[in-house]
Protein backbone atom coordinates (compact mmCIF):
# COMPACT_ATOMS: atom_id res chain seq x y z
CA UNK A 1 28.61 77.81 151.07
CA UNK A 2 28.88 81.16 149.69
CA UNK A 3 32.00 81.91 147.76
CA UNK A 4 34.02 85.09 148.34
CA UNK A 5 34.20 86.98 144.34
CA UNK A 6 37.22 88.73 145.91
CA UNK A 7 39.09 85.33 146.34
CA UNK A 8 38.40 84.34 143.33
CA UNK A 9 39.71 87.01 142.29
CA UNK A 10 43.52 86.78 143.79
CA UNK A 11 43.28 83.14 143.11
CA UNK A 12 43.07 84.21 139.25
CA UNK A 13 45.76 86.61 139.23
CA UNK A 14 48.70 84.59 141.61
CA UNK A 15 50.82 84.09 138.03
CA UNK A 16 50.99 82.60 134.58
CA UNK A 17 49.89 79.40 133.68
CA UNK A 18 52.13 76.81 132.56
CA UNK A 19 51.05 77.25 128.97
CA UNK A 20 51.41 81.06 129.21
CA UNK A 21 55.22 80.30 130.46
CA UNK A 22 55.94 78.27 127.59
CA UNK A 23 54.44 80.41 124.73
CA UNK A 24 56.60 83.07 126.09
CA UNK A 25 59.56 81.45 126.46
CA UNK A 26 58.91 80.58 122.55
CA UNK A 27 59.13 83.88 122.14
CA UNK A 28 62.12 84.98 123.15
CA UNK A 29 64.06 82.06 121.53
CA UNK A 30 62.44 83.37 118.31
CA UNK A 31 63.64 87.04 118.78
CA UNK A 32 67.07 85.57 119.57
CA UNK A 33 67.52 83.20 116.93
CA UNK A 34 66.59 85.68 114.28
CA UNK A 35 68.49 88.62 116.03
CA UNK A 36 71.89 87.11 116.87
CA UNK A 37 72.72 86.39 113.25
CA UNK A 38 71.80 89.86 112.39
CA UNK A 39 74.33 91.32 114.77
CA UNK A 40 77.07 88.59 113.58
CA UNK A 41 76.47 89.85 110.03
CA UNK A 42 76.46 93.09 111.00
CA UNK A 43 79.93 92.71 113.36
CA UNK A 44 81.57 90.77 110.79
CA UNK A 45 80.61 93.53 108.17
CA UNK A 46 82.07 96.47 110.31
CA UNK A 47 85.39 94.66 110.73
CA UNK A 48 85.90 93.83 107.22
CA UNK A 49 85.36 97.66 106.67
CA UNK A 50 87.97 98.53 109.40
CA UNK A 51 90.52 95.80 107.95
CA UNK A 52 90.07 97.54 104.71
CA UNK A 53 90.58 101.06 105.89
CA UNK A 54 93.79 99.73 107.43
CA UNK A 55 95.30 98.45 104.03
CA UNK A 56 94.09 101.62 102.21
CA UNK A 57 95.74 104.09 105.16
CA UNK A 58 98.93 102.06 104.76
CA UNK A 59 98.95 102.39 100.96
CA UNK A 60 98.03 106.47 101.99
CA UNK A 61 100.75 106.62 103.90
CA UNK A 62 103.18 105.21 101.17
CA UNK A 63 101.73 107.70 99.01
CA UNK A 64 102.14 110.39 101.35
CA UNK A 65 106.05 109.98 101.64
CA UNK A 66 106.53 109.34 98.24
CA UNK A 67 105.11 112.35 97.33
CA UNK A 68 106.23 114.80 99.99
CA UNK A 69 109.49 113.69 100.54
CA UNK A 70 109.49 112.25 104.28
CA UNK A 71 109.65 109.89 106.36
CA UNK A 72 106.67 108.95 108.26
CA UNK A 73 105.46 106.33 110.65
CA UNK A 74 102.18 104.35 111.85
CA UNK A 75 101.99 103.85 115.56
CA UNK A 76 100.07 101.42 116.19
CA UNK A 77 98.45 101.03 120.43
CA UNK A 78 97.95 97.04 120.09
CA UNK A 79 95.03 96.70 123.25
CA UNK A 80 92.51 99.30 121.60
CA UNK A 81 93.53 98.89 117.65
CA UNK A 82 93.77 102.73 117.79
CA UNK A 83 96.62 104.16 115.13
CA UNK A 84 97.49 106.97 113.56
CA UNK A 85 100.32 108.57 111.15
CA UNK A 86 103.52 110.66 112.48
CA UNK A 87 105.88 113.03 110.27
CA UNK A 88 109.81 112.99 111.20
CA UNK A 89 111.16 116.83 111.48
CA UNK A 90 113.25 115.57 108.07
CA UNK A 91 113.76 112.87 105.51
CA UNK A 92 116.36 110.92 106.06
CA UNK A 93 115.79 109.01 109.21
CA UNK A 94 118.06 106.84 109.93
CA UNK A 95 117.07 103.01 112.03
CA UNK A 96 119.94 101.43 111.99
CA UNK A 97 120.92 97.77 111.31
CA UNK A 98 120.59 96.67 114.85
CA UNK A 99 116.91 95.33 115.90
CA UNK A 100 115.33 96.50 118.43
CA UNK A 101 113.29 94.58 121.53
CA UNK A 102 109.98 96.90 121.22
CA UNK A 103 109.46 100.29 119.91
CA UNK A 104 109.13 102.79 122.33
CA UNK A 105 106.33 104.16 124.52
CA UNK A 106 105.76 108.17 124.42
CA UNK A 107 107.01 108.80 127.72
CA UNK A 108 110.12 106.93 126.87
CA UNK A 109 111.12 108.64 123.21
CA UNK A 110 110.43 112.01 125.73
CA UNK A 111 113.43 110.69 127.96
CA UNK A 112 115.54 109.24 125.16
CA UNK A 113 115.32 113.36 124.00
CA UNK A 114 115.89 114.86 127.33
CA UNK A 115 118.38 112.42 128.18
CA UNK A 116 120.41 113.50 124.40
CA UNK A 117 120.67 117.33 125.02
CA UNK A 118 122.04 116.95 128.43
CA UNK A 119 124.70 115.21 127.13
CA UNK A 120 125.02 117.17 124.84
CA UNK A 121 125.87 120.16 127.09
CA UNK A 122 128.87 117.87 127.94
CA UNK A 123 130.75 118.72 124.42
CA UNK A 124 128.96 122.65 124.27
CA UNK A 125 131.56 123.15 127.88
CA UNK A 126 134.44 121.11 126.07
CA UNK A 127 134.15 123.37 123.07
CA UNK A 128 135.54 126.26 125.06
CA UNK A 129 133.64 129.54 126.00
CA UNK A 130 132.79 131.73 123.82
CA UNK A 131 134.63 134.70 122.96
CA UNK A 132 134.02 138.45 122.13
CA UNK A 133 135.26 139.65 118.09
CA UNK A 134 136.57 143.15 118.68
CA UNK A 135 136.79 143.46 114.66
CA UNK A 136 132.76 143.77 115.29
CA UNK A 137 131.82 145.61 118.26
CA UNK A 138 132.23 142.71 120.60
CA UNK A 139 129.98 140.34 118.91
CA UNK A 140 130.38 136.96 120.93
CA UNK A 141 131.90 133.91 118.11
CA UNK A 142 130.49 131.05 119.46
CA UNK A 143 132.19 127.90 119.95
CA UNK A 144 132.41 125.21 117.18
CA UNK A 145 133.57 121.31 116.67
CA UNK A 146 132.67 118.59 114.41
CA UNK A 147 130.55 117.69 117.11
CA UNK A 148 128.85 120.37 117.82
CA UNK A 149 128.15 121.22 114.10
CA UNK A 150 126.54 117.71 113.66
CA UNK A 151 124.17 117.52 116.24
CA UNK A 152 121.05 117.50 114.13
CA UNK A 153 122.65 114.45 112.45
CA UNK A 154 123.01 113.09 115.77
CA UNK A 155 119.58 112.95 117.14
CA UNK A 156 117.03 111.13 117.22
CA UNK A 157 114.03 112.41 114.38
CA UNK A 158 111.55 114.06 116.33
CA UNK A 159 107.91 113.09 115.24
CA UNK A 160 104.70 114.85 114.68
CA UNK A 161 101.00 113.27 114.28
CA UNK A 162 99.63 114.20 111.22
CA UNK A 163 95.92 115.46 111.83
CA UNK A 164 94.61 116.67 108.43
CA UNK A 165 91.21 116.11 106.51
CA UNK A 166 92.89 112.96 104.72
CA UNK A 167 94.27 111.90 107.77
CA UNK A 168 93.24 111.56 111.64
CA UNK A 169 93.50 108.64 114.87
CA UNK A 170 92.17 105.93 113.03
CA UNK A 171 90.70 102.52 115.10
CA UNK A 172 89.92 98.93 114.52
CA UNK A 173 86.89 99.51 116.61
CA UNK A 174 85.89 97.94 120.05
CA UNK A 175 85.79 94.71 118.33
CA UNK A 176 89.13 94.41 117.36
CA UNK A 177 92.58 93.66 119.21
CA UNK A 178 96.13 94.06 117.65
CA UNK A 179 97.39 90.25 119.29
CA UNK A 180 101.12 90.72 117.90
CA UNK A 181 102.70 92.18 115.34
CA UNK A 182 106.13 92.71 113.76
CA UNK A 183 108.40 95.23 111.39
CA UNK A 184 111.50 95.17 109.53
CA UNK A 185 113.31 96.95 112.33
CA UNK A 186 112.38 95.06 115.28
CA UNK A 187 114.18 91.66 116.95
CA UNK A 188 111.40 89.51 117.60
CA UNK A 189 107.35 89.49 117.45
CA UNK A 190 105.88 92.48 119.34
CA UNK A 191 103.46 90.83 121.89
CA UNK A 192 100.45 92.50 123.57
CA UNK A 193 100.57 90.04 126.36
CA UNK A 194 104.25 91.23 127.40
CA UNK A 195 103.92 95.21 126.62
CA UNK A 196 100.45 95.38 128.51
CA UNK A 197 98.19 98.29 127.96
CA UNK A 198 100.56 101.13 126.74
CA UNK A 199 102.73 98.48 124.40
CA UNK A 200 103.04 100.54 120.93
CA UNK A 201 104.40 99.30 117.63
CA UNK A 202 105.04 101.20 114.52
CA UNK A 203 105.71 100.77 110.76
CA UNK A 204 108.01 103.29 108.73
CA UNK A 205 107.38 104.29 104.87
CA UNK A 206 110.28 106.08 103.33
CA UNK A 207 110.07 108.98 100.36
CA UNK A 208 112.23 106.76 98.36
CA UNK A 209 109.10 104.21 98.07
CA UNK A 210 109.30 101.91 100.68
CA UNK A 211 107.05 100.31 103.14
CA UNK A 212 108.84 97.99 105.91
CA UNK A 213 107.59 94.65 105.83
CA UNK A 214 105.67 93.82 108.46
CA UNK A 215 102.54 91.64 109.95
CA UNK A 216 100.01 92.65 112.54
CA UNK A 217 97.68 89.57 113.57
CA UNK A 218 93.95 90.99 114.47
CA UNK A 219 91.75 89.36 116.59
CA UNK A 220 88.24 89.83 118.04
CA UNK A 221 88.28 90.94 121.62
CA UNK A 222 87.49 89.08 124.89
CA UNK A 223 88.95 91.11 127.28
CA UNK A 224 90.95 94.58 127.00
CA UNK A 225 94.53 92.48 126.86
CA UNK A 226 92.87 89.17 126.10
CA UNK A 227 92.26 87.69 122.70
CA UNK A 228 89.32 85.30 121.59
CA UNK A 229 91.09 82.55 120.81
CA UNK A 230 87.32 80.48 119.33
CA UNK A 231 87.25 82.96 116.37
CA UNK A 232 89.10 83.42 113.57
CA UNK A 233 91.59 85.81 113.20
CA UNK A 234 93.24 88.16 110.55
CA UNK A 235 96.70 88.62 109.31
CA UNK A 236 97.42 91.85 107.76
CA UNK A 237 100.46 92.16 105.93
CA UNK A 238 102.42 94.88 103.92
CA UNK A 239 103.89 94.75 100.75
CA UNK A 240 107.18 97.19 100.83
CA UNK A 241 107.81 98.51 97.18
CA UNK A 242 104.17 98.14 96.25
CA UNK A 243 102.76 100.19 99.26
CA UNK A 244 100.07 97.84 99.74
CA UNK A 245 98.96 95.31 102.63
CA UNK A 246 96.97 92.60 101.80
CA UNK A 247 94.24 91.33 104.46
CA UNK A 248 94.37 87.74 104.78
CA UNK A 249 91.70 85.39 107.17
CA UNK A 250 93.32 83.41 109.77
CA UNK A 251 96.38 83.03 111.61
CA UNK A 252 99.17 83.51 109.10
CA UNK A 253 103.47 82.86 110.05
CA UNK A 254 105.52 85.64 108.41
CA UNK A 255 109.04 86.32 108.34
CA UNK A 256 109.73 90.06 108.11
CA UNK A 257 113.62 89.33 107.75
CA UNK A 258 113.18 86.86 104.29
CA UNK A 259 112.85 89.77 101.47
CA UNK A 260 112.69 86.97 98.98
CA UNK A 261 109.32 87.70 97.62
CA UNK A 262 109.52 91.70 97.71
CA UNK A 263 108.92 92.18 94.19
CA UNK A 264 106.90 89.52 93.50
């Protein structure tokens, strides 16, 4: 019996042989295995770099109000890592003794401001109207009180992003997750997991050559609010008087409120 050559053919070409199947599948466990610690090394070596651009921006930022005289501030967004430096509109800025729940968002610091010079008004119509000086051609006198004459004092410092050459946003890359973090001026551990996406946290340095102490704990990202938990973490912590924050692996416990090692 006569057999058809365009059979054969098909028959030779319906798929790979088992042996064919398994030298590829050798294959691609070789590209992986010597791929995947390539892009560890090469993940691991881009956070370190970000870590250490963090500590030298915070001893920048020291610098920067030493030497100019201000106050500034580091905002910190904790679900993207992104942060960047803000100027207050004059040095002495003012936070208080009493601690606050979380620092807050952008839209919020816009109400606290609108919110302020409404009142305000209040003690501008208490003050009287003004009044015409006929010893000068009718110029008006305006009204005046304590109050009114300390209202600059009164305010909140309004702030200004610094965007220079030296300084711009910064981020901890698409790695990188701020999981909490905490400051001299605030009541308890700043959570990403209870501020969400917008949750903000800063740090303040002083002109008088001060950092606040304060922690931020860095993780690798699994999700855009989630943490991986399986790998280890950093702890990032400032140093006030020295202007320095030191980069620590792992998951370390600090207490911003014990100033017993400050200058040590």
């Amino acid at each position: 019996m006569r057999t058809d050559p365009f059979v054969q053919t098909r028959r030779g070409e319906e798929g790979f042989s088992l042996i064919e199947t398994i030298i590829v599948v050798s294959l691609i466990a070789f590209v992986y295995t010597v791929a995947l610690p390539q892009l560890s090394l090469k993940t691991g070596t881009e956070v370190a770099n970000k870590l250490n651009q963090l500590a030298s921006d915070v001893r920048n930022a020291y610098d920067f109000a030493v030497l100019s005289k201000k106050t500034y501030r580091m905002v910190f967004v904790l679900n993207s890592g992104d942060y960047w430096l803000e100027e207050a509109d004059r040095p002495d800025v003012i936070l208080g003794n009493e601690r606050i729940g979380h620092d807050a968002t952008e839209d919020e610091e816009k109400e606290e401001m609108v919110a302020f010079d409404t009142k305000f008004e209040e003690f501008k119509e208490l003050a009287g109207a003004e009044v015409q000086d006929p010893e000068k051609d009718g110029k008006p006198i305006m009204p005046t009180s304590p109050v009114l004459s300390a209202k600059n004092s009164l305010r909140k410092a309004r702030w200004t992003r610094v965007d220079t050459l030296e300084w711009s946003e910064r981020t901890l890359g698409t790695n990188l997750l701020i999981k909490d973090m905490q400051a001299e001026h605030h009541g308890q551990k700043q959570e990403l997991a209870e501020l969400g996406e917008k949750g903000r946290a800063m740090i303040y340095f002083f002109p008088a050559g001060y950092v606040q102490r304060a922690y931020l704990h860095v993780f690798y990202k699994k999700d855009e609010l989630v943490p991986d938990e399986s790998q280890q973490p950093y702890t990032v912590i400032t140093k006030p008087f020295e202007g320095t924050a030191d980069v620590i692996p792992g998951y370390q416990e600090v207490d911003v409120h014990d100033d017993r090692d400050d200058k040590t």
